[in-house]
PDB file of N, CA and C in Angstrom:
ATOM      1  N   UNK A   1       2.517  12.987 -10.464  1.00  0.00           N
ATOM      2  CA  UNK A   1       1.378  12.122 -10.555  1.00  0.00           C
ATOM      3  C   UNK A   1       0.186  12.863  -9.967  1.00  0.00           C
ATOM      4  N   UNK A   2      -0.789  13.017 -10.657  1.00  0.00           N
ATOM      5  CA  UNK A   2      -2.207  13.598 -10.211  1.00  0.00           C
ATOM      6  C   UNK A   2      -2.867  12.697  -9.548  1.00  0.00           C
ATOM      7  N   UNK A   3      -3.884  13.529  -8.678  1.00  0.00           N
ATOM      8  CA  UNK A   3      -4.446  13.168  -7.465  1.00  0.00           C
ATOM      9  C   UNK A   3      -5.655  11.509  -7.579  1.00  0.00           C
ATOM     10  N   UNK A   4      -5.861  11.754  -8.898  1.00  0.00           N
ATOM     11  CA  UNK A   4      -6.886  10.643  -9.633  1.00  0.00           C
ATOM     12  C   UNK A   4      -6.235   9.532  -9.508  1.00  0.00           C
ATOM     13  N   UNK A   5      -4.650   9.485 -10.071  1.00  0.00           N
ATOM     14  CA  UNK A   5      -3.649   8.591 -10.166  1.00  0.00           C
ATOM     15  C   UNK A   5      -3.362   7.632  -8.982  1.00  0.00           C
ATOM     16  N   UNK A   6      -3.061   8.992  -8.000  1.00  0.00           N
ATOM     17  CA  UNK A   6      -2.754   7.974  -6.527  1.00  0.00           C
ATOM     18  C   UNK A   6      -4.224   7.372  -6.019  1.00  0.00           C
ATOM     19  N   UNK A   7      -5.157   7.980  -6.405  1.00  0.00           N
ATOM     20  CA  UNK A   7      -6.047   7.152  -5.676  1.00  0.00           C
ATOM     21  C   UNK A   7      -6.201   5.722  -6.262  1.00  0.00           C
ATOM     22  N   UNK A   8      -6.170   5.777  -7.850  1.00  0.00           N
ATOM     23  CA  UNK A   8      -6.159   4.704  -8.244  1.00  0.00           C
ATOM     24  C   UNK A   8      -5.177   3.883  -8.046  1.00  0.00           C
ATOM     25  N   UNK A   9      -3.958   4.226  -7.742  1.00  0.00           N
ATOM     26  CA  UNK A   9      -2.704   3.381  -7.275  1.00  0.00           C
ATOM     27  C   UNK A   9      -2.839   3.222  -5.851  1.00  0.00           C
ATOM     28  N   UNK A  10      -3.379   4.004  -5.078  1.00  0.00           N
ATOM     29  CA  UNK A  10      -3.666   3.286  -3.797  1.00  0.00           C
ATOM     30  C   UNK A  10      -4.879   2.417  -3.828  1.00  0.00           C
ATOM     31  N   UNK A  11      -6.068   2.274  -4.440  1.00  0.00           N
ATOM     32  CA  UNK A  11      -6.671   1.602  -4.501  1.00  0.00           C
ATOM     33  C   UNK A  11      -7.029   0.294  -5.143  1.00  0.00           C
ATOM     34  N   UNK A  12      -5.715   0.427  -6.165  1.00  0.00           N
ATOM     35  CA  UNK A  12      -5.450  -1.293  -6.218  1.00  0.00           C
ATOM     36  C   UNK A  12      -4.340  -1.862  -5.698  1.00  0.00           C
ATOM     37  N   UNK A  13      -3.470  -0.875  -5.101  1.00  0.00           N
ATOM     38  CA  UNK A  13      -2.234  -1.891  -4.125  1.00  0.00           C
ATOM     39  C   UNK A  13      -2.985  -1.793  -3.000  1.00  0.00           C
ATOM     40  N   UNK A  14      -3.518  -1.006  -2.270  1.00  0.00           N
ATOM     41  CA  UNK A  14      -4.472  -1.544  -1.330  1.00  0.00           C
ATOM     42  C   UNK A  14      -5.538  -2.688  -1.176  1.00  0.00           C
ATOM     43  N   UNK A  15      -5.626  -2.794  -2.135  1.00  0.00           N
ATOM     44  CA  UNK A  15      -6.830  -4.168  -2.646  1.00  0.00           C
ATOM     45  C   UNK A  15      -5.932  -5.219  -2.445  1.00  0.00           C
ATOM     46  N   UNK A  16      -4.974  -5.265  -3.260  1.00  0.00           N
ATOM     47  CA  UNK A  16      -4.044  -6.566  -3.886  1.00  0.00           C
ATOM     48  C   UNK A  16      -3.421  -6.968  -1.954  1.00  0.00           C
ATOM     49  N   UNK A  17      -3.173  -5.471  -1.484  1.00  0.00           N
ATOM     50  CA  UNK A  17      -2.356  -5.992  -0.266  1.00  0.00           C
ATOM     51  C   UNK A  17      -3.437  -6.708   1.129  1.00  0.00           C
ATOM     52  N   UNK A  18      -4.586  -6.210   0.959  1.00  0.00           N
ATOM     53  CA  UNK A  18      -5.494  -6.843   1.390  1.00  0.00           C
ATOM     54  C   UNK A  18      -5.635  -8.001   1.374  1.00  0.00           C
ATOM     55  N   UNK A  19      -5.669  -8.590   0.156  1.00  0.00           N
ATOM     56  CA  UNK A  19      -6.243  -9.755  -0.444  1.00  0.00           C
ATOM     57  C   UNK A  19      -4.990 -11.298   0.118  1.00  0.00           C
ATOM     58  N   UNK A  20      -3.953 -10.289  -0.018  1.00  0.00           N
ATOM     59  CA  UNK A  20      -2.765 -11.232  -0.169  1.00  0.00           C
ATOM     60  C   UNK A  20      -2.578 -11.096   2.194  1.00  0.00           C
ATOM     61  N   UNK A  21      -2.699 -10.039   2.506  1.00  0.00           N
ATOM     62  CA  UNK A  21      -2.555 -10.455   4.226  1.00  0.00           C
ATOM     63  C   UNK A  21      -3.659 -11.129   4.993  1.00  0.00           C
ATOM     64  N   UNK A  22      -4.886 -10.704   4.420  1.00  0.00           N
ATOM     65  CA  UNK A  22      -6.202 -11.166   4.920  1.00  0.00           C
ATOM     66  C   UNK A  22      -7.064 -11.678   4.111  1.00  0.00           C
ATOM     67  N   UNK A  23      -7.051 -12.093   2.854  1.00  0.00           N
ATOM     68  CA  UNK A  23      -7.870 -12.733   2.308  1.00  0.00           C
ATOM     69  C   UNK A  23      -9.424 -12.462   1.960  1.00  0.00           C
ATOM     70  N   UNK A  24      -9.119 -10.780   2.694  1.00  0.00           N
ATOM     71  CA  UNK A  24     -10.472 -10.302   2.210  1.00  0.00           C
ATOM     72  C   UNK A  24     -10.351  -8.277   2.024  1.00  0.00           C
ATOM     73  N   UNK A  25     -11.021  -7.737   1.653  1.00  0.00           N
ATOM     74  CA  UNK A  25     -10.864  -6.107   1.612  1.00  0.00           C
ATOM     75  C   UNK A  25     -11.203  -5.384   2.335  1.00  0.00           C
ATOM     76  N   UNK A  26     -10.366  -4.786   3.023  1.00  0.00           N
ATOM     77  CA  UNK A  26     -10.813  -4.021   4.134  1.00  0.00           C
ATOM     78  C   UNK A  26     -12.089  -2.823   3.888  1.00  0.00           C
ATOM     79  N   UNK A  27     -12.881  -3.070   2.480  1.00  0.00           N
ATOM     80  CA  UNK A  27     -13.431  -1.459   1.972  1.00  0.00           C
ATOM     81  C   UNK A  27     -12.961  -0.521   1.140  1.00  0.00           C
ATOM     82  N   UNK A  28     -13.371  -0.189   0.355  1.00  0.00           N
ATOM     83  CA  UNK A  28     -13.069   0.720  -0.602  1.00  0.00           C
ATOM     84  C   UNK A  28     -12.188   1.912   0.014  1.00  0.00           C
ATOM     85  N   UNK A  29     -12.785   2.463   1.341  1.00  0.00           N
ATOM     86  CA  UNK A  29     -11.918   3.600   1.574  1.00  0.00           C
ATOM     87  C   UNK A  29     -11.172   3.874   2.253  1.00  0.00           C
ATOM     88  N   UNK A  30     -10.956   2.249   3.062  1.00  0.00           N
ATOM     89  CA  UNK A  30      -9.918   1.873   4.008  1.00  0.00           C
ATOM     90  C   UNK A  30      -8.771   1.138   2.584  1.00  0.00           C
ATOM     91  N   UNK A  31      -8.711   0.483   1.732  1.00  0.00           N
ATOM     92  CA  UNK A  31      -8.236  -0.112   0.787  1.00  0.00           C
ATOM     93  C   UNK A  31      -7.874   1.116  -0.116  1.00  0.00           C
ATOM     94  N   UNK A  32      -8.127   2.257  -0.350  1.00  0.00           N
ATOM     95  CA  UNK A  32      -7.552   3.367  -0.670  1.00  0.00           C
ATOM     96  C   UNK A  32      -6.590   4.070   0.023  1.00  0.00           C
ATOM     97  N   UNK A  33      -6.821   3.842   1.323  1.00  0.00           N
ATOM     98  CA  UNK A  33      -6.113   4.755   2.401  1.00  0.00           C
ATOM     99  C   UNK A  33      -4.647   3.949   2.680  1.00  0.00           C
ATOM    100  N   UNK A  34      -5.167   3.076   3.113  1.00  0.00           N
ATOM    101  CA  UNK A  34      -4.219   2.096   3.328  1.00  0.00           C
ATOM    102  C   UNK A  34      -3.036   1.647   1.759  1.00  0.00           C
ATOM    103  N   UNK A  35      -3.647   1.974   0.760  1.00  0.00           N
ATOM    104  CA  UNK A  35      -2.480   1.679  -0.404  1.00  0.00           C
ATOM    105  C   UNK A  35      -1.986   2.919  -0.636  1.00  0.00           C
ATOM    106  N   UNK A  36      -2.660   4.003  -0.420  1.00  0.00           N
ATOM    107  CA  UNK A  36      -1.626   5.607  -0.781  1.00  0.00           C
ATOM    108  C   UNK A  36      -0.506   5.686   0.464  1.00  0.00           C
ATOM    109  N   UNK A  37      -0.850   5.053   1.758  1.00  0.00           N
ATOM    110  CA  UNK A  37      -0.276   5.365   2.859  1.00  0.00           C
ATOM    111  C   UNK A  37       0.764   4.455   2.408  1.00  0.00           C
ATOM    112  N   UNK A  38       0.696   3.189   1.904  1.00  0.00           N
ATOM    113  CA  UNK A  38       1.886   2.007   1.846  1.00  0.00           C
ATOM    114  C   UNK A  38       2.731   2.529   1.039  1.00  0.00           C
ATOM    115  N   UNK A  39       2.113   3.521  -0.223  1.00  0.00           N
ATOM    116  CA  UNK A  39       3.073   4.278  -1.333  1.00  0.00           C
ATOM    117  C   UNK A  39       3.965   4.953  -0.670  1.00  0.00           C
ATOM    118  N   UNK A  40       3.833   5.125   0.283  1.00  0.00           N
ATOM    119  CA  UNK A  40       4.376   6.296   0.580  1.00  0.00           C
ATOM    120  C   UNK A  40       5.483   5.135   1.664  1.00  0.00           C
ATOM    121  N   UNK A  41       5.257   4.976   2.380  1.00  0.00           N
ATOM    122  CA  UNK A  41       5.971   3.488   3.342  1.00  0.00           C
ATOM    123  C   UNK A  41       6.372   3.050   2.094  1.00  0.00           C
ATOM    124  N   UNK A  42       6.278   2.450   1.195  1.00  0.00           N
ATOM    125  CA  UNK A  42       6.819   1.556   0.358  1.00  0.00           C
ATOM    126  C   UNK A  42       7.918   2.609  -0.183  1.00  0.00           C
ATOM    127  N   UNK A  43       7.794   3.521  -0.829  1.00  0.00           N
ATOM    128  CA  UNK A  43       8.798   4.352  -1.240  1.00  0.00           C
ATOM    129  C   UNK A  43      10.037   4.623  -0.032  1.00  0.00           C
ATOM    130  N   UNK A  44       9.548   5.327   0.837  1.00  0.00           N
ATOM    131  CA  UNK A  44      10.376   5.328   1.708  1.00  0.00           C
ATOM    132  C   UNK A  44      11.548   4.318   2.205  1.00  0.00           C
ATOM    133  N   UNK A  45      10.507   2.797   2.214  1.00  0.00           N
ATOM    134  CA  UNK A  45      11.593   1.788   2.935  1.00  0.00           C
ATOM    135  C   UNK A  45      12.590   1.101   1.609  1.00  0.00           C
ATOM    136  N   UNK A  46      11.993   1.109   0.398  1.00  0.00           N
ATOM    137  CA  UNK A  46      12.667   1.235  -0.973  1.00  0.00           C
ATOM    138  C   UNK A  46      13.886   1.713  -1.210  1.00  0.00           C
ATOM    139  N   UNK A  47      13.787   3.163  -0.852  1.00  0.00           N
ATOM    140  CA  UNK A  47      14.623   4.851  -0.733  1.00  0.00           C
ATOM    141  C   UNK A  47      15.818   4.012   0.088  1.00  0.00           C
ATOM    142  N   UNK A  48      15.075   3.839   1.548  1.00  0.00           N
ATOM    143  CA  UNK A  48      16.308   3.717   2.667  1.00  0.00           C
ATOM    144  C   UNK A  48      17.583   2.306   2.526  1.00  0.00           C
ATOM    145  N   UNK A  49      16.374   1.458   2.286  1.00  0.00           N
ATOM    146  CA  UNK A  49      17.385   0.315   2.352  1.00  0.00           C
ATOM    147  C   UNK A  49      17.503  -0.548   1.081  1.00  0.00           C
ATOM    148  N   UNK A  50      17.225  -0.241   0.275  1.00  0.00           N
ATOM    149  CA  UNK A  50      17.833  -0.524  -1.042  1.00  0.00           C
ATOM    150  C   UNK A  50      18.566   0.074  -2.164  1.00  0.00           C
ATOM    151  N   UNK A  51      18.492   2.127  -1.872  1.00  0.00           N
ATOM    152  CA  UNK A  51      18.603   3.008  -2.256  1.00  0.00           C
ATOM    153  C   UNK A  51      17.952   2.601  -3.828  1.00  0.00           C
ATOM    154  N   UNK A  52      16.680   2.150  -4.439  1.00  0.00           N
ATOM    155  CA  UNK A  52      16.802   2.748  -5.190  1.00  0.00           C
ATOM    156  C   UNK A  52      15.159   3.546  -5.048  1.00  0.00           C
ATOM    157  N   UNK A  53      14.667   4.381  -6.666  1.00  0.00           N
ATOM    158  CA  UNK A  53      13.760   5.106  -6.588  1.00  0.00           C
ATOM    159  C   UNK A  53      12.562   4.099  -5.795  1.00  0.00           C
ATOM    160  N   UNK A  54      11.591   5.114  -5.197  1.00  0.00           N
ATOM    161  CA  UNK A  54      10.276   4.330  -4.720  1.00  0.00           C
ATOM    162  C   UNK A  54       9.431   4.486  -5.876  1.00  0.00           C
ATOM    163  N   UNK A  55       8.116   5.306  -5.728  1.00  0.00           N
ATOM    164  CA  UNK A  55       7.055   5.213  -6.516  1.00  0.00           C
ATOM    165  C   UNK A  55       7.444   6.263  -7.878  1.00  0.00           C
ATOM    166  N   UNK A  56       7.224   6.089  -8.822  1.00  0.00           N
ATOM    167  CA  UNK A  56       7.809   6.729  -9.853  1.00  0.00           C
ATOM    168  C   UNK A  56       7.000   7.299 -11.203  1.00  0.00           C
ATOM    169  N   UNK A  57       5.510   6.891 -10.802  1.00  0.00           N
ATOM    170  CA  UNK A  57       4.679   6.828 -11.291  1.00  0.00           C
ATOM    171  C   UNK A  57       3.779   6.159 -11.433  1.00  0.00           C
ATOM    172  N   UNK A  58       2.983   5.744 -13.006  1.00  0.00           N
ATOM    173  CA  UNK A  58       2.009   4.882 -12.699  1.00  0.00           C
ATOM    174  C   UNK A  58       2.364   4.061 -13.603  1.00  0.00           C
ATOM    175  N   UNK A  59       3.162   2.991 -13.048  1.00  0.00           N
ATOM    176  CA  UNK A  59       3.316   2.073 -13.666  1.00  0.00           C
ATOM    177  C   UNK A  59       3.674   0.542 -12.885  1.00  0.00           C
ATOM    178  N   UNK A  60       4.111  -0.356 -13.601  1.00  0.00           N
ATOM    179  CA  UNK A  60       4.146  -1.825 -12.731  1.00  0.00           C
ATOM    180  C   UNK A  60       5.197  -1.360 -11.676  1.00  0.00           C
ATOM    181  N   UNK A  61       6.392  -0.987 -11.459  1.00  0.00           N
ATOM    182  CA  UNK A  61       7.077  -0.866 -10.437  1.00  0.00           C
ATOM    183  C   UNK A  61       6.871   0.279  -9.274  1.00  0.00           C
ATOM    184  N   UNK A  62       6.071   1.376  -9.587  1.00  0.00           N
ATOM    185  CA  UNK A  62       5.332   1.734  -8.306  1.00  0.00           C
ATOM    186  C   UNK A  62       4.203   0.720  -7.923  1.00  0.00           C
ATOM    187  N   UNK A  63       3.473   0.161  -8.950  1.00  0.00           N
ATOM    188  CA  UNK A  63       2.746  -0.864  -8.310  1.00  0.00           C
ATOM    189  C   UNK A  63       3.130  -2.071  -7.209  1.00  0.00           C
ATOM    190  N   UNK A  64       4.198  -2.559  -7.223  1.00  0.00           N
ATOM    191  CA  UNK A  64       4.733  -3.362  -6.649  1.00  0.00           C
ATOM    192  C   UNK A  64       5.709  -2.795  -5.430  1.00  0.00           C
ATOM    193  N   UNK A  65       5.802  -1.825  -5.788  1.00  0.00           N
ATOM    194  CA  UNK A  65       6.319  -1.020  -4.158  1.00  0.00           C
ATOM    195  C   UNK A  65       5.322  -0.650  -3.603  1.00  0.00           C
ATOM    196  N   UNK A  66       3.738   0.134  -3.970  1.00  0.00           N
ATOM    197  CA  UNK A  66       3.130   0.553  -2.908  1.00  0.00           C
ATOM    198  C   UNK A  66       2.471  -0.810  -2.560  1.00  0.00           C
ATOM    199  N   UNK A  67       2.146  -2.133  -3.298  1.00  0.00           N
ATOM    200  CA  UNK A  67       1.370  -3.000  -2.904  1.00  0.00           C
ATOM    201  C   UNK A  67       2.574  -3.634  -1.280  1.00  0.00           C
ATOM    202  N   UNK A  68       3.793  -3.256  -1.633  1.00  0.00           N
ATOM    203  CA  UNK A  68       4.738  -4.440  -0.469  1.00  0.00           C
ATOM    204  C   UNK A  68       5.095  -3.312   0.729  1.00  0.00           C
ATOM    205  N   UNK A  69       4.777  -2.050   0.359  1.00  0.00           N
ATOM    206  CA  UNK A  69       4.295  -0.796   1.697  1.00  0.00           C
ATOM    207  C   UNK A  69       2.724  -1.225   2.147  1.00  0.00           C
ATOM    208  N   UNK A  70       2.123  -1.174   1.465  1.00  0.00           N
ATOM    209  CA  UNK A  70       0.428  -1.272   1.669  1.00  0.00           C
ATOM    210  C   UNK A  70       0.441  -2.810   2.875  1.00  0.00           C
ATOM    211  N   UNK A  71       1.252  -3.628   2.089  1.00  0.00           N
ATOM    212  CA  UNK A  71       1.272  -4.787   3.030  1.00  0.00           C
ATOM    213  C   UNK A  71       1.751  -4.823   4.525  1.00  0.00           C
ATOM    214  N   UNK A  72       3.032  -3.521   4.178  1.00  0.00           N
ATOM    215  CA  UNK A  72       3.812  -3.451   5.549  1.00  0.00           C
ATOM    216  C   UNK A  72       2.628  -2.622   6.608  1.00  0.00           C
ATOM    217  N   UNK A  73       2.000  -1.943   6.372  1.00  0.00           N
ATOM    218  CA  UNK A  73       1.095  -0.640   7.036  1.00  0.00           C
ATOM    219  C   UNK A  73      -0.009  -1.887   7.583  1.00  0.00           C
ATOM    220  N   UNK A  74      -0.495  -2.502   6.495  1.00  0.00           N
ATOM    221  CA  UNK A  74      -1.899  -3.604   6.818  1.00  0.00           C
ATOM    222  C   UNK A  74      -1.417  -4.620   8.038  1.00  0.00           C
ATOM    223  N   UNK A  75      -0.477  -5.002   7.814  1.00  0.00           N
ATOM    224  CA  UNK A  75       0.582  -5.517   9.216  1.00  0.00           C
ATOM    225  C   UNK A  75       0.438  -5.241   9.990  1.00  0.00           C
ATOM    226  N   UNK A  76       0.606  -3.825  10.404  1.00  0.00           N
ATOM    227  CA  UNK A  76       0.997  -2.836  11.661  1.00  0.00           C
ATOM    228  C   UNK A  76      -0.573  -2.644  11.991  1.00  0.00           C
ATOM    229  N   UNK A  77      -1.191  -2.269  10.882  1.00  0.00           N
ATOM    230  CA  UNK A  77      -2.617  -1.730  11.495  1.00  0.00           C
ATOM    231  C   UNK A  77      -3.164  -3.126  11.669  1.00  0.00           C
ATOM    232  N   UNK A  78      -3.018  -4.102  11.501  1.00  0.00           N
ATOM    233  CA  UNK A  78      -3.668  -5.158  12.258  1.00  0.00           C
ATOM    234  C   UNK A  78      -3.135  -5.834  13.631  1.00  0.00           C
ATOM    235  N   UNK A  79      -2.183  -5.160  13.653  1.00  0.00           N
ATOM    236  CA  UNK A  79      -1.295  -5.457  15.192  1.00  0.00           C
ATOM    237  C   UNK A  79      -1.836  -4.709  15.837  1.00  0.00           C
ATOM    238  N   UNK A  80      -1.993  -3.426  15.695  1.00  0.00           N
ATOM    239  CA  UNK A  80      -2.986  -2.298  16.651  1.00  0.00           C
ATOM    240  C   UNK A  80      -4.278  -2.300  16.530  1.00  0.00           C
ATOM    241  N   UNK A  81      -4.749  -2.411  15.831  1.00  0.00           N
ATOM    242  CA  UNK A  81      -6.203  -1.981  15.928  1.00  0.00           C
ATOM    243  C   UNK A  81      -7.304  -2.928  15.903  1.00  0.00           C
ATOM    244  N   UNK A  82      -7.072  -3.769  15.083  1.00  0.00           N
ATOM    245  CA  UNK A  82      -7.555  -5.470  15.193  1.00  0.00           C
ATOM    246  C   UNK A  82      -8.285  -5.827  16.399  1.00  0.00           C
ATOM    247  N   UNK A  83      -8.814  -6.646  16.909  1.00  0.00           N
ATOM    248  CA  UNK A  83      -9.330  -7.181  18.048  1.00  0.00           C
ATOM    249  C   UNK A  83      -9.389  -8.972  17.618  1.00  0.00           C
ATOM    250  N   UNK A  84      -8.968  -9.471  18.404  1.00  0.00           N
ATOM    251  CA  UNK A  84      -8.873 -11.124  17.996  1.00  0.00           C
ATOM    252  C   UNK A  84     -10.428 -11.507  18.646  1.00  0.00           C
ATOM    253  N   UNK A  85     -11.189 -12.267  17.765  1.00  0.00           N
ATOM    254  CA  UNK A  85     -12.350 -12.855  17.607  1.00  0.00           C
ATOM    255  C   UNK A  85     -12.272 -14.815  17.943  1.00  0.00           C
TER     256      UNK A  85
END
């Protein structure tokens, strides 16, 4: 998968995972970062405990693994870094 690809696959499972933990977008380049990083978390936790493939390309089922990584990462980075208002 070329580099154009993941951005665009991180940047709409980053969006979608946004939308769906916080109800709003963290930014274009935090919402990029955060969905290539979940691809990658999403593949991984995919890999480990379900054994099957993670991201596989560009299609609906890497979509739906990096969006439920993207979610797991948006989790964590709102447990750390967040500040309650």
């Amino acid at each position: 998968m070329g580099i154009i690809a993941w951005l665009v696959l991180g940047l709409v499972s980053g969006f979608i995972a946004s939308k769906i933990v916080n109800k709003t977008g963290d930014g274009l380049v935090m919402d990029i970062i955060l969905g290539i990083v979940g691809a990658v978390v999403g593949g991984f936790v995919f890999n480990q405990f379900f054994g099957v493939a993670g991201v596989t390309g560009f299609n609906l089922y890497s979509m739906f693994v990096a969006v439920v990584g993207a979610i797991i990462v948006l989790l964590i980075y709102h447990l750390l870094v967040r500040r309650r208002v």
